[in-house]
Protein backbone atom coordinates (compact mmCIF):
# COMPACT_ATOMS: atom_id res chain seq x y z
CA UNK A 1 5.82 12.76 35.42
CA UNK A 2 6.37 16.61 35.99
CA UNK A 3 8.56 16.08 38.34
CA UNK A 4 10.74 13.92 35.81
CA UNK A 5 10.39 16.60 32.69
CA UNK A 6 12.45 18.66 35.79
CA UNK A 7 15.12 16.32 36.12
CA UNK A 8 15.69 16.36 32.42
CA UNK A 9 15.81 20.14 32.11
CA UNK A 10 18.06 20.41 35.62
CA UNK A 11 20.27 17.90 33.36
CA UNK A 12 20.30 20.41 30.98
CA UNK A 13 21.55 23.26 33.07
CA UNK A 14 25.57 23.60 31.83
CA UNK A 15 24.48 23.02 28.50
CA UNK A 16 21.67 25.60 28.66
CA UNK A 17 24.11 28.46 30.36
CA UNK A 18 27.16 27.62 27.48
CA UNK A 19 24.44 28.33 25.05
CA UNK A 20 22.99 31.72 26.33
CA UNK A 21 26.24 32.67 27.38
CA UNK A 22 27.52 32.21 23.77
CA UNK A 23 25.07 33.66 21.85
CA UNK A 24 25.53 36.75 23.85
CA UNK A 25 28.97 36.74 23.58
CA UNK A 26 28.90 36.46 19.46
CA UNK A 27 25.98 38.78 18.89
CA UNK A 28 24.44 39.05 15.43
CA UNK A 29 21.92 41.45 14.34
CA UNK A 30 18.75 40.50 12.63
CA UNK A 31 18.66 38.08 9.54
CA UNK A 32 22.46 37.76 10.62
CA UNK A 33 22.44 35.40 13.43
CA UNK A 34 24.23 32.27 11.62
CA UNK A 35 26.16 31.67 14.77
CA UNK A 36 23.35 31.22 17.01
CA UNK A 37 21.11 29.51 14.54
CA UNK A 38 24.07 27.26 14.51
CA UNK A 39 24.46 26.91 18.08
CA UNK A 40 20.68 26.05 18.65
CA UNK A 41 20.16 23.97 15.90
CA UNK A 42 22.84 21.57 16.49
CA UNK A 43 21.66 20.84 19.92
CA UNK A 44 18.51 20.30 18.64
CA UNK A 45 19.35 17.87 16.23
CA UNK A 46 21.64 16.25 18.77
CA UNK A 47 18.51 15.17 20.47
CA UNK A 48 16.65 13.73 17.86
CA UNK A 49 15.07 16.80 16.06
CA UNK A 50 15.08 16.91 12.43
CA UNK A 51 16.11 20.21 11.13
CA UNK A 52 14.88 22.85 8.22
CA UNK A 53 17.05 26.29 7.31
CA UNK A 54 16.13 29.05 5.59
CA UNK A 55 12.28 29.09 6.09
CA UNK A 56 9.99 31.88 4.70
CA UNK A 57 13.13 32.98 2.76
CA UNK A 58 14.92 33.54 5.53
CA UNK A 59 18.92 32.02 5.80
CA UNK A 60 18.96 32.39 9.71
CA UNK A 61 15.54 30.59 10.03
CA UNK A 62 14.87 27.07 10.92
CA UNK A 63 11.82 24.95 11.50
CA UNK A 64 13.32 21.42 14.15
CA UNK A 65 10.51 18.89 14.81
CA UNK A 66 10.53 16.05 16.78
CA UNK A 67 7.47 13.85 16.18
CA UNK A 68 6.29 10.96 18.12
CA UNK A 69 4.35 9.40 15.56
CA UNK A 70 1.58 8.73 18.05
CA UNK A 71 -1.30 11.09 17.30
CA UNK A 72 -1.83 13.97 20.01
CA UNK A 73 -1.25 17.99 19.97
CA UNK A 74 1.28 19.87 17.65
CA UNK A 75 3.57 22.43 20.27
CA UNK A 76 5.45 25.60 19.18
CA UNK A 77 8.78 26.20 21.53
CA UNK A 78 10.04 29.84 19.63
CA UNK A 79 13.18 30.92 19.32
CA UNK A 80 14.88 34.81 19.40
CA UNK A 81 17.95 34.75 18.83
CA UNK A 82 18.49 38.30 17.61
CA UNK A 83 20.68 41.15 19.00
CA UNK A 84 21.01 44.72 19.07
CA UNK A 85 23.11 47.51 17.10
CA UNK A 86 26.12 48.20 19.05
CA UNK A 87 24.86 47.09 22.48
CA UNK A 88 24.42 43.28 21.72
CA UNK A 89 22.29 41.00 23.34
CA UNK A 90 20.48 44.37 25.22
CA UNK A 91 16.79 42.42 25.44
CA UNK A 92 17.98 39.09 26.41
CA UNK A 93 17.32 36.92 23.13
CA UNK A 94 20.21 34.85 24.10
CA UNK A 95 18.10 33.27 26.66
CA UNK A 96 15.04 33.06 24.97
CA UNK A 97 15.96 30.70 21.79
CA UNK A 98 18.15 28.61 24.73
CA UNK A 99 14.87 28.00 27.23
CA UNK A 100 13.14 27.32 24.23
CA UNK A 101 15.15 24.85 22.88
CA UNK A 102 15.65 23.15 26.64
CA UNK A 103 11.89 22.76 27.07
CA UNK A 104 11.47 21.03 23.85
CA UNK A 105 14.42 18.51 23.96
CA UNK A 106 13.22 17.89 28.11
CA UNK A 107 9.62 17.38 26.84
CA UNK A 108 10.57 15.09 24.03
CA UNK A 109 11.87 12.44 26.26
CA UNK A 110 8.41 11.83 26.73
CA UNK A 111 6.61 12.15 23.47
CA UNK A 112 6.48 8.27 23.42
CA UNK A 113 4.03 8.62 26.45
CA UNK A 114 1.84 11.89 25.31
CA UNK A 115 1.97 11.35 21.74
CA UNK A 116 1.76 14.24 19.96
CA UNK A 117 4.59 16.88 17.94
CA UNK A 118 7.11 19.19 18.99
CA UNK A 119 8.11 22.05 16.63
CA UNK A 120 11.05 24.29 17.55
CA UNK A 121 10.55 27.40 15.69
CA UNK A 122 13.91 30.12 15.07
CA UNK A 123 12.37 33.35 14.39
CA UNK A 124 15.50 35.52 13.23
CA UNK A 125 15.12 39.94 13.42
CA UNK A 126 12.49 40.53 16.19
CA UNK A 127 14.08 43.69 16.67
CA UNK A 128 13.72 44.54 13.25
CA UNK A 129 11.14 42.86 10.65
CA UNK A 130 10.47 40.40 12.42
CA UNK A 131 10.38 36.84 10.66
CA UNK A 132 7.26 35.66 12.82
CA UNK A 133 5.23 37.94 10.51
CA UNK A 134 6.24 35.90 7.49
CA UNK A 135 5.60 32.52 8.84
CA UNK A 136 2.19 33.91 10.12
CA UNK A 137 0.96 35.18 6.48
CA UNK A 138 2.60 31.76 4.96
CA UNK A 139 0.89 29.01 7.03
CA UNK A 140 4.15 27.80 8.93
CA UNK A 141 1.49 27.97 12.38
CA UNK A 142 -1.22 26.22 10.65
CA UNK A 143 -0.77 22.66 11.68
CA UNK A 144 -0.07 23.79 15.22
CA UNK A 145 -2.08 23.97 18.46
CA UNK A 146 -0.24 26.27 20.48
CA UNK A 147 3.05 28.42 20.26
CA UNK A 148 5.00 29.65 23.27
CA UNK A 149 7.80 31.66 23.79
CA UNK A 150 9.45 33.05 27.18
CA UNK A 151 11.32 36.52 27.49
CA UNK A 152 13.55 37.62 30.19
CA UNK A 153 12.60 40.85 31.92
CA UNK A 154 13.45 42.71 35.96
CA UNK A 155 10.36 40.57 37.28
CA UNK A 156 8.20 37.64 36.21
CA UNK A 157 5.25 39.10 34.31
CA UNK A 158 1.77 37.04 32.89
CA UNK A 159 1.32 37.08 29.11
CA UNK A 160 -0.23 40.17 28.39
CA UNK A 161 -0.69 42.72 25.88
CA UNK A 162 1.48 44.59 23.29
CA UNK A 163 0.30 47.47 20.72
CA UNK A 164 0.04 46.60 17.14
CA UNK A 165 2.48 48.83 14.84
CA UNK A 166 3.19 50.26 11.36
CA UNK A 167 6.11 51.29 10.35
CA UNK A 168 5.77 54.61 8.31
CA UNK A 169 8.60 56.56 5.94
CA UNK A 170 7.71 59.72 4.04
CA UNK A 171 9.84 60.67 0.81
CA UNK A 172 9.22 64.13 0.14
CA UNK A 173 10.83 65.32 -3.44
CA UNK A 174 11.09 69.08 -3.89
CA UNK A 175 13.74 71.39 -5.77
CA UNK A 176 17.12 72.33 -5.16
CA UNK A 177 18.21 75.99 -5.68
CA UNK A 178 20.52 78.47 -4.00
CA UNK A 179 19.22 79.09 -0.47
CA UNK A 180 20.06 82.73 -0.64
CA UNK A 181 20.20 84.29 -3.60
CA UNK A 182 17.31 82.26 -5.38
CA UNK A 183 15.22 80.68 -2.79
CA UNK A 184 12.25 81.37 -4.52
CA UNK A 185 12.80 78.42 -7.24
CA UNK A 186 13.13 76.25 -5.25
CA UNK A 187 10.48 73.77 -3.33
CA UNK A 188 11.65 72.97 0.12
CA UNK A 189 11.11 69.18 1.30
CA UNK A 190 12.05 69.71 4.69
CA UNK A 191 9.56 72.09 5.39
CA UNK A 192 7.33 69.34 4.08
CA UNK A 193 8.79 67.23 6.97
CA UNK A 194 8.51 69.76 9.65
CA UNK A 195 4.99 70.55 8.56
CA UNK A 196 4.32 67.28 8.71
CA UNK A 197 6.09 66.91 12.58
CA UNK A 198 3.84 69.62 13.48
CA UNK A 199 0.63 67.55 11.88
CA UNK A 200 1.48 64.68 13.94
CA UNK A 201 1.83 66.71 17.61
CA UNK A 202 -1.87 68.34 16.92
CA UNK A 203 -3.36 64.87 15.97
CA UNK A 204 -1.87 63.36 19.57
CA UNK A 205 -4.80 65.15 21.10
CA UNK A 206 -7.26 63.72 19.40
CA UNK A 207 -6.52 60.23 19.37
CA UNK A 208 -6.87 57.34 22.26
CA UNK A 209 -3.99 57.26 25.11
CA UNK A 210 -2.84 54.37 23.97
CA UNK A 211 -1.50 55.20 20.57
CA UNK A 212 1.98 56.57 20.43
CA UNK A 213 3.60 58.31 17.68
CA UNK A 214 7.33 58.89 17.19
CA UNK A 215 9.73 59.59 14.61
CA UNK A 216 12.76 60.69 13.07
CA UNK A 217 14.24 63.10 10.34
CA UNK A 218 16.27 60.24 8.05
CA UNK A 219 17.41 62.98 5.44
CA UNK A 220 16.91 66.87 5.64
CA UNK A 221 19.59 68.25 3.41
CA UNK A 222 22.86 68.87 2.26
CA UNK A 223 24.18 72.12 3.21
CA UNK A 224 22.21 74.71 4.57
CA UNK A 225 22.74 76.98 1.82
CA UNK A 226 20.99 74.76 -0.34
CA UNK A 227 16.95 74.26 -0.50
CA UNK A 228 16.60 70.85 0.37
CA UNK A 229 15.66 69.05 -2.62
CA UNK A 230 14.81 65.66 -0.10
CA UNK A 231 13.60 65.09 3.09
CA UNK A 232 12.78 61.65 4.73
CA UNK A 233 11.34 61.24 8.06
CA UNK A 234 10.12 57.87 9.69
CA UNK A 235 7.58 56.99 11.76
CA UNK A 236 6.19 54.24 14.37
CA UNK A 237 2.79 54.79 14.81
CA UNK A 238 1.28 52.36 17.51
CA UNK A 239 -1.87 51.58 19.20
CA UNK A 240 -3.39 48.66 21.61
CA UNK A 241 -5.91 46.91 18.92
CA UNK A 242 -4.82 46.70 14.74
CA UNK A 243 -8.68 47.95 13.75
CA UNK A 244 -8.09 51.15 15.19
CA UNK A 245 -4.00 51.66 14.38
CA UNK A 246 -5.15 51.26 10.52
CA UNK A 247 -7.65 54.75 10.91
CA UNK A 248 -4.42 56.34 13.04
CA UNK A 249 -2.57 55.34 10.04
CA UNK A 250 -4.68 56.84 7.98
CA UNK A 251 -5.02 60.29 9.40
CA UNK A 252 -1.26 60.14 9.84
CA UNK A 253 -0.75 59.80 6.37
CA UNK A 254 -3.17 62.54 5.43
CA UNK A 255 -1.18 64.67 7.18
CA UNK A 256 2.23 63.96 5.43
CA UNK A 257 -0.02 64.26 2.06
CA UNK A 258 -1.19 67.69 3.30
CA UNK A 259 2.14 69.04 4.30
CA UNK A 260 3.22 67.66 -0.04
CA UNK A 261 0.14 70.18 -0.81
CA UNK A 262 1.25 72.81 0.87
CA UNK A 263 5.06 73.09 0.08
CA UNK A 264 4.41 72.00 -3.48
CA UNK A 265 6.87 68.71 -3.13
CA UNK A 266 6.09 64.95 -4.36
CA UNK A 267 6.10 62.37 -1.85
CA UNK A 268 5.96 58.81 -2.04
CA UNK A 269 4.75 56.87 1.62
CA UNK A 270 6.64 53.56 2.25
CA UNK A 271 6.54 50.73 5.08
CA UNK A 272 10.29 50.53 5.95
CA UNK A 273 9.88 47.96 8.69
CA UNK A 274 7.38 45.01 8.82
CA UNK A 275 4.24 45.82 10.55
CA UNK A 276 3.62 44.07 13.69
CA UNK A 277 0.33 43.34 15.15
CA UNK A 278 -1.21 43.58 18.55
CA UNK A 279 -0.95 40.47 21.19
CA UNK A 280 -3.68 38.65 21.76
CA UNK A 281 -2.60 36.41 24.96
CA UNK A 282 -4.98 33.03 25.18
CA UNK A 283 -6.07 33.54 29.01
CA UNK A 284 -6.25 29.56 29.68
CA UNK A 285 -3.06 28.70 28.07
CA UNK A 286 -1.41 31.94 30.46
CA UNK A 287 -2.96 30.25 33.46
CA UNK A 288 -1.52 26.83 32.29
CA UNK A 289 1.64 28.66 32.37
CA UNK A 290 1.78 30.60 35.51
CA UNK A 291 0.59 27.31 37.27
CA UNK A 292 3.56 25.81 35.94
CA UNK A 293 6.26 28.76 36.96
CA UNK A 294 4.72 28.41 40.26
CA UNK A 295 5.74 24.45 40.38
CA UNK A 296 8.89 25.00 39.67
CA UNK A 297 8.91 27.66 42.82
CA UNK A 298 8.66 31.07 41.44
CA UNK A 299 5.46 32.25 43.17
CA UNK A 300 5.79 36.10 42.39
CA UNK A 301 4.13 36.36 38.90
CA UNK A 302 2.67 39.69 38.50
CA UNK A 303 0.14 40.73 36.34
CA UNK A 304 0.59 41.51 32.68
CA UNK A 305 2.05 45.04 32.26
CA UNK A 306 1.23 47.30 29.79
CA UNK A 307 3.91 49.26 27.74
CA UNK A 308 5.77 46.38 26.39
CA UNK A 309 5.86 48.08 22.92
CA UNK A 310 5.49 46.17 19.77
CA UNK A 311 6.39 42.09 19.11
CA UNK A 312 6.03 40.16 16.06
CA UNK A 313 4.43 37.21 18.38
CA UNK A 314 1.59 39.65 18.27
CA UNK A 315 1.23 38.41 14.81
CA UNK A 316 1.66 34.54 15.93
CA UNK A 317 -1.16 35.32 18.34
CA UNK A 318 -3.81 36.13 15.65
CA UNK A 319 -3.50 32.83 14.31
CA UNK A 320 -2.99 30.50 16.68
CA UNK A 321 -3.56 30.16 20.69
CA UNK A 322 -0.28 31.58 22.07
CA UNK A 323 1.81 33.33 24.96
CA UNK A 324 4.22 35.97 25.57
CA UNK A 325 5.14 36.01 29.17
CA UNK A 326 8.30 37.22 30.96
CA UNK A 327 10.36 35.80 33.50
CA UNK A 328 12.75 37.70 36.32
CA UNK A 329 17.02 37.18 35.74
CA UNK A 330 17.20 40.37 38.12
CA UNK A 331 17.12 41.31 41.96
CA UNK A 332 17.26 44.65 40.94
CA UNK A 333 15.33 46.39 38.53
CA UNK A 334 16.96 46.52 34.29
CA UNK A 335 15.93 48.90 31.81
CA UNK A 336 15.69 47.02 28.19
CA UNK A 337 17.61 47.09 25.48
CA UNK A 338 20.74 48.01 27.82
CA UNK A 339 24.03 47.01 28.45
CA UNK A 340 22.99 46.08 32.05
CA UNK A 341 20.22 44.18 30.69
CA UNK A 342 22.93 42.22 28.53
CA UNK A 343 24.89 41.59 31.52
CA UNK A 344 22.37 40.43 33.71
CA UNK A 345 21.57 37.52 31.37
CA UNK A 346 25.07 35.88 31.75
CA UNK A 347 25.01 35.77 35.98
CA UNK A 348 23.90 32.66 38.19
CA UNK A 349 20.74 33.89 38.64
CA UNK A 350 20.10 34.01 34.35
CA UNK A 351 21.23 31.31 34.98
CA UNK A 352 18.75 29.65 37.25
CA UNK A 353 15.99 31.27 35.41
CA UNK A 354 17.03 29.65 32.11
CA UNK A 355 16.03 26.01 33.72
CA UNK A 356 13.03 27.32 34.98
CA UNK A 357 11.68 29.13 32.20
CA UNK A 358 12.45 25.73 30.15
CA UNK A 359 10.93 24.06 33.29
CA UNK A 360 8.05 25.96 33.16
CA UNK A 361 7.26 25.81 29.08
CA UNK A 362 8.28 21.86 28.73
CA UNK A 363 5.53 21.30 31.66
CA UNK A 364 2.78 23.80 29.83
CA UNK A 365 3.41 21.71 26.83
CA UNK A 366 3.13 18.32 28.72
CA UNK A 367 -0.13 19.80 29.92
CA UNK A 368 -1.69 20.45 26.21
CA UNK A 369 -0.68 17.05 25.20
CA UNK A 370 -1.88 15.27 27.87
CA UNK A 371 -5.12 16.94 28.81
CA UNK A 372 -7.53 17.18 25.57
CA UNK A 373 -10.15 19.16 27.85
CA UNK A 374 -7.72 21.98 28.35
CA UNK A 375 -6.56 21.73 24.56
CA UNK A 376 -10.30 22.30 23.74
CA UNK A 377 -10.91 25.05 25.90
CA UNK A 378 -8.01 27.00 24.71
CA UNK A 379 -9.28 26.71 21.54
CA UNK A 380 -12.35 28.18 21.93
CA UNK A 381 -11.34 30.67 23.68
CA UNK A 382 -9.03 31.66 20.62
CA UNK A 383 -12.11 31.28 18.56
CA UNK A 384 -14.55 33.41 20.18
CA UNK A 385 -11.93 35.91 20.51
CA UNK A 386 -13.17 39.31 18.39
């Protein structure tokens, strides 16, 4: 039967390419992408899959399900579909919402066999605030068993880890007034900032190696004649497990409050990005996987790699069993969120990794729905996970 999910992806192939190719070459930024939400969902529906816009309040979301009516497992394909500021499709989402969408109209074929659901899931603004969050906090995973999505990367990489993240901005409010000739009425908010810069580089010693910290100055002034009045600086503040990012968080923002105290300026602390949380990869469902990529003939799989930064699937992964895992589209190594990354996903051998990374996801899913044992076992696992 695995052998036959194959042929129906391999069918796929020219369709698959068009796809990724096209969404790359009309990129959209996040909560924008009405082109490729387009694209994907009218292949979808070509094969069978009824279709739902504008989920969780979101116009470039979209919920496709293709039910057997038979009972059996509920499987999440996701979709990315989002690109970057200026350099487009830098981290390859092109491909992801396309292998996604391959492995669940391949896999449907033969739903009337495994019985069982198929939910195709478009998760617009990764890069950004990330919709996944939403659909996490508002039940959209709670009638599934398992959610999968595939990203393109230099090698093929297990599911693995990612650090959970807040997104921090201080607002500090002080008082204009002549720089020179009356500095002395006014309150200076960008020394608020800077104090609060320098806050930040003591704490990094006394926190775990995994947390990172890094920000910008948004606003620091008008002229430099002029006391700044307003001063906004952002932060990411990141660490490997959400219990101990919230007490980073914390100290963080005593610090920002403490530089307020001492330059005598108001500030108001803000999230200006959804927060994302850490990835919790479901071991058996990984091992389901890499069994799979292995059947379809890519043998290197190397462990999970730290350093992947922050994903809204780490979100997904709190809720439900699920995994992240990364497949090569490079001989060569690529540095994300590049223009070489970009044009690595539209060669032969994107290409070739596009049918099997659908291969590879359509046969994980034919797996769940026709083995209850391993259903169960991934299950508890998710469970008894802390």
């Amino acid at each position: 039967m695995k052998d036959l999910i194959i042929k129906e992806v391999e069918a796929l192939k020219s369709t698959l390419s068009d796809t990724s190719d096209f969404i790359c070459n009309n990129p959209e930024l996040g909560n924008n992408e009405f082109k490729a939400m387009q694209k994907l969902t009218a292949l979808l529906s070509e094969h069978g899959f009824i279709i739902e816009t504008n989920i969780v309040n979101r116009e470039t979301a979209f919920r496709a399900v293709f039910d057997s009516k038979k009972p059996g497992a509920s499987i999440a394909y996701l979709c990315e579909y989002d690109a970057l500021p200026e350099i487009g499709h830098g981290c390859g989402h092109n491909m992801i919402g396309t292998m996604s969408c391959g492995a669940a109209i391949a896999l449907s074929k033969f739903m009337g066999n495994t019985g069982g659901k198929l939910i195709v899931l478009g998760t617009p603004a990764e890069e950004s605030d990330g919709a996944k969050v939403d659909m996490a906090e508002q039940g959209v995973f709670d009638d599934i068993d398992a959610a999968m999505i595939l990203h393109p990367e230099d090698e093929t990489y297990e599911s693995g880890a990612s650090l959970a993240m807040d997104a921090l901005q201080f607002d500090f409010k002080g008082r204009a007034s002549h720089a020179a000739s009356a500095p002395h009425e006014g309150i200076n908010a960008l020394d608020a900032v800077i104090l609060t810069f320098n806050g930040i580089s003591a704490l990094r010693q006394h926190v775990t190696p995994d947390v990172r910290i890094h920000g910008i100055i948004k606003e620091g002034g008008k002229a430099a004649n002029i006391v700044p009045d307003r001063a906004i600086a952002q932060f990411y503040v990141r660490a490997a497990k959400k219990k101990y990012l919230k007490e980073v968080v914390e100290k963080v923002k005593n610090i920002a409050h403490g530089a307020a105290l001492m330059t005598g300026s108001q500030l108001e602390i803000s999230n200006y990005e959804i927060s994302y949380d850490d990835m919790n990869t479901n071991k058996l469902l990984s091992n389901a996987f890499s069994d799979n990529l292995r059947y379809v003939g890519i043998n290197h799989i190397a462990p999970q790699r730290s350093g992947f930064g922050s994903i809204d699937m780490g979100n997904v992964s709190n809720v439900v069993p699920a995994i992240h895992p990364y497949i090569s589209i490079s001989d060569s190594p690529l540095v994300g969120h590049t223009a070489g990354f970009r044009d690595a996903t539209l060669t032969a051998k994107a290409h070739d990794a596009l049918v099997k990374g659908a291969c590879a996801l359509a046969l994980t899913g034919y797996d769940i729905l026709t083995d209850k044992n391993l259903l169960n076992k991934i299950k508890e696992e998710f469970n008894n996970n802390p």
